[in-house]
C-alpha atoms as a PDB file:
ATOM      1  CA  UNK A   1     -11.537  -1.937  -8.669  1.00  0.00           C
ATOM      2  CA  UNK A   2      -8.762  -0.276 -10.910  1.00  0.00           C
ATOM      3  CA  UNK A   3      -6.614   2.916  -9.746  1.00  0.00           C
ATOM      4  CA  UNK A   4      -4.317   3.826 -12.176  1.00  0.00           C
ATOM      5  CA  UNK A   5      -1.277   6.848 -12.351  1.00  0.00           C
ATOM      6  CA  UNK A   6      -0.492   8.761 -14.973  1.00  0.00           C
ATOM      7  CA  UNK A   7       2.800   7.703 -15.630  1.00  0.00           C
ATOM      8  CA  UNK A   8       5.157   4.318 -14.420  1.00  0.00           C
ATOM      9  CA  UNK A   9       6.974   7.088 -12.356  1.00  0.00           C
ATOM     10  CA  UNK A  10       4.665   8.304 -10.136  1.00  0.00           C
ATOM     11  CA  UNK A  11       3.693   4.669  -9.916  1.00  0.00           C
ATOM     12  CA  UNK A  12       7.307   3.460  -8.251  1.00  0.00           C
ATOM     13  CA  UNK A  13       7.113   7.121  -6.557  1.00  0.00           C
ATOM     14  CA  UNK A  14       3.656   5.729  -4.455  1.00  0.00           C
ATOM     15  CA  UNK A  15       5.074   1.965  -4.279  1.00  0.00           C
ATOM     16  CA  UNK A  16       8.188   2.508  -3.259  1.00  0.00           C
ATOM     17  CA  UNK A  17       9.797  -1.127  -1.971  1.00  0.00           C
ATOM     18  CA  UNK A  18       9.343  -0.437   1.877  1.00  0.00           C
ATOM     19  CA  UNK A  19       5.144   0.276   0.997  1.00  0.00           C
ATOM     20  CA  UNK A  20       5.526  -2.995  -1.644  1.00  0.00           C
ATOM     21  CA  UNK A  21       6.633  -4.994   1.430  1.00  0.00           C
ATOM     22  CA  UNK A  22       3.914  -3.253   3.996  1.00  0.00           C
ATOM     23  CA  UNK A  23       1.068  -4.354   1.116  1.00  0.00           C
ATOM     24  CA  UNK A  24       2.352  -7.723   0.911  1.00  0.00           C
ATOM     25  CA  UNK A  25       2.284  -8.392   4.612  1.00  0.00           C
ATOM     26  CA  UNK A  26      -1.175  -6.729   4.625  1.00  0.00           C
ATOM     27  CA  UNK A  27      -2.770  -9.069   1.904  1.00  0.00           C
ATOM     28  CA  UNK A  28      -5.099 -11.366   3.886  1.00  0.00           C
ATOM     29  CA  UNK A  29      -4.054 -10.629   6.987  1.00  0.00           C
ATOM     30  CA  UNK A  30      -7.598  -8.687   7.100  1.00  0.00           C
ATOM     31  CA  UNK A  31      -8.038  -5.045   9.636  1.00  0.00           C
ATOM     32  CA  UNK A  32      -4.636  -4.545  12.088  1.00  0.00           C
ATOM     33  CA  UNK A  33      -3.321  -1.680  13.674  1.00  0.00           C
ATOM     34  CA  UNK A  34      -0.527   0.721  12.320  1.00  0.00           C
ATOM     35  CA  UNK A  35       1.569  -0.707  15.264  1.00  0.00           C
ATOM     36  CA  UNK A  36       0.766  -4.010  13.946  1.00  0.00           C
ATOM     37  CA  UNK A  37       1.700  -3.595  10.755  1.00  0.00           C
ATOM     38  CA  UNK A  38       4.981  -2.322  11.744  1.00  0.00           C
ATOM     39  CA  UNK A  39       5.686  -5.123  13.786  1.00  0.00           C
ATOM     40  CA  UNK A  40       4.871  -7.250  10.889  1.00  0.00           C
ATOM     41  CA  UNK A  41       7.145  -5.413   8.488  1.00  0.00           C
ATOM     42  CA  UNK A  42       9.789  -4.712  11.552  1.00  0.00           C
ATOM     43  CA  UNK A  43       9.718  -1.601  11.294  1.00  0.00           C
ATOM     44  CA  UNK A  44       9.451   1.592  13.070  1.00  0.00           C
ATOM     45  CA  UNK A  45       6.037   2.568  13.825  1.00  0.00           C
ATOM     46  CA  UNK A  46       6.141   6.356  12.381  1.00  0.00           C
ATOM     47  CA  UNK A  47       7.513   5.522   9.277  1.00  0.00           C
ATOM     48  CA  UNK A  48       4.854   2.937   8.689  1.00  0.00           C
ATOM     49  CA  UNK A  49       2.630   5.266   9.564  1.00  0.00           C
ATOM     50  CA  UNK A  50       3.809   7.582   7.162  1.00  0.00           C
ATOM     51  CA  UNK A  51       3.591   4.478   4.328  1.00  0.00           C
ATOM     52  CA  UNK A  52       0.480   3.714   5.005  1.00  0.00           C
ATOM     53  CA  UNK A  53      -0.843   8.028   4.903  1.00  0.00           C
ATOM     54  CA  UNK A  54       0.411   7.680   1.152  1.00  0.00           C
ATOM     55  CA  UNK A  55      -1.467   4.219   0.141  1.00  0.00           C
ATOM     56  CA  UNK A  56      -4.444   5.203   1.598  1.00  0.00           C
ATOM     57  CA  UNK A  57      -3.986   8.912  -0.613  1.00  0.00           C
ATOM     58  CA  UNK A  58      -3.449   6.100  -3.335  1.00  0.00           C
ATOM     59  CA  UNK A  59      -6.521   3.958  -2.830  1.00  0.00           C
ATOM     60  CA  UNK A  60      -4.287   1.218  -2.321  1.00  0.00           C
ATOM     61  CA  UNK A  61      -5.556   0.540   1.750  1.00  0.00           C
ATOM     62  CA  UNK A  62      -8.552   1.703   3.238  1.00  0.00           C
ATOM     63  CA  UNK A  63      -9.797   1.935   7.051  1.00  0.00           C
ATOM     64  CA  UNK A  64     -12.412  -0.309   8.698  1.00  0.00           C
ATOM     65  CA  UNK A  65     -14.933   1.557  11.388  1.00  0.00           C
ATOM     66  CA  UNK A  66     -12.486   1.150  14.056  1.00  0.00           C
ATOM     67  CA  UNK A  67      -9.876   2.917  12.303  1.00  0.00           C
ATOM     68  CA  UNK A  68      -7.575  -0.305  11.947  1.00  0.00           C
ATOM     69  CA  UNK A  69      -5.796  -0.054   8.406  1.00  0.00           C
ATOM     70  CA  UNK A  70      -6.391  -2.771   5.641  1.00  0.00           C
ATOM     71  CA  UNK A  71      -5.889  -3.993   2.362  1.00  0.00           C
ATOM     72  CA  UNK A  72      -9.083  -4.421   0.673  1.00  0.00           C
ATOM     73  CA  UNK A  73      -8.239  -6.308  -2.563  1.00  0.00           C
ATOM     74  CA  UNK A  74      -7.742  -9.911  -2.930  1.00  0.00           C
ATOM     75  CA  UNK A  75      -4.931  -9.289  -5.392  1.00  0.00           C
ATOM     76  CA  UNK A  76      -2.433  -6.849  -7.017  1.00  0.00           C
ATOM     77  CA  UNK A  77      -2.046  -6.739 -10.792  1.00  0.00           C
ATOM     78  CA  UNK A  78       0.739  -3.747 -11.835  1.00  0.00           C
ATOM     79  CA  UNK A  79       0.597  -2.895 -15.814  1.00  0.00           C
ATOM     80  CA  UNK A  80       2.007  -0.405 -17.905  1.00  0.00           C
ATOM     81  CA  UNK A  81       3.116   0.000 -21.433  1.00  0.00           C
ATOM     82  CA  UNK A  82       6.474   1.554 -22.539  1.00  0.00           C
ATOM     83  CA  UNK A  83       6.007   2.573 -26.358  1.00  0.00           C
ATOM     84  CA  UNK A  84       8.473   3.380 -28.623  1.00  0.00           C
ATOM     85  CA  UNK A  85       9.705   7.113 -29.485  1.00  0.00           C
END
């Protein structure tokens, strides 16, 4: 699977360092909760929850049939190219 953004900004404006963190802690750690997560990533549960509204907008988690919250990829590859004026 690929997603992609259109430009390096709106890349760091979706993977900001707190949802960097939440993906990292959520990388083979297979279906949890939001209030899981949080605890993982010490953190409080409504701002998680808010995180993990904008990866999932991204592509970037998805949801299992019970609704628990996971990261579907067995790796994360960021790329972009910065050309010259």
């Amino acid at each position: 699977a690929r997603i992609g953004f259109a430009t390096p900004e709106l890349l760091w404006q979706v993977l900001t360092a707190k949802r960097w963190e939440l993906l990292k802690v959520l990388c083979g750690a297979g279906p949890v909760s939001i209030r899981e997560a949080a605890r993982r990533v010490e953190r409080d549960v409504k701002a998680v929850h808010g995180d993990v509204t904008a990866l999932l907008g991204a592509g970037l988690l998805g949801r299992n049939a019970d609704g628990r919250i996971e990261f579907p990829f067995d790796a994360v590859k960021v790329e972009f190219m910065l050309h010259a004026a």
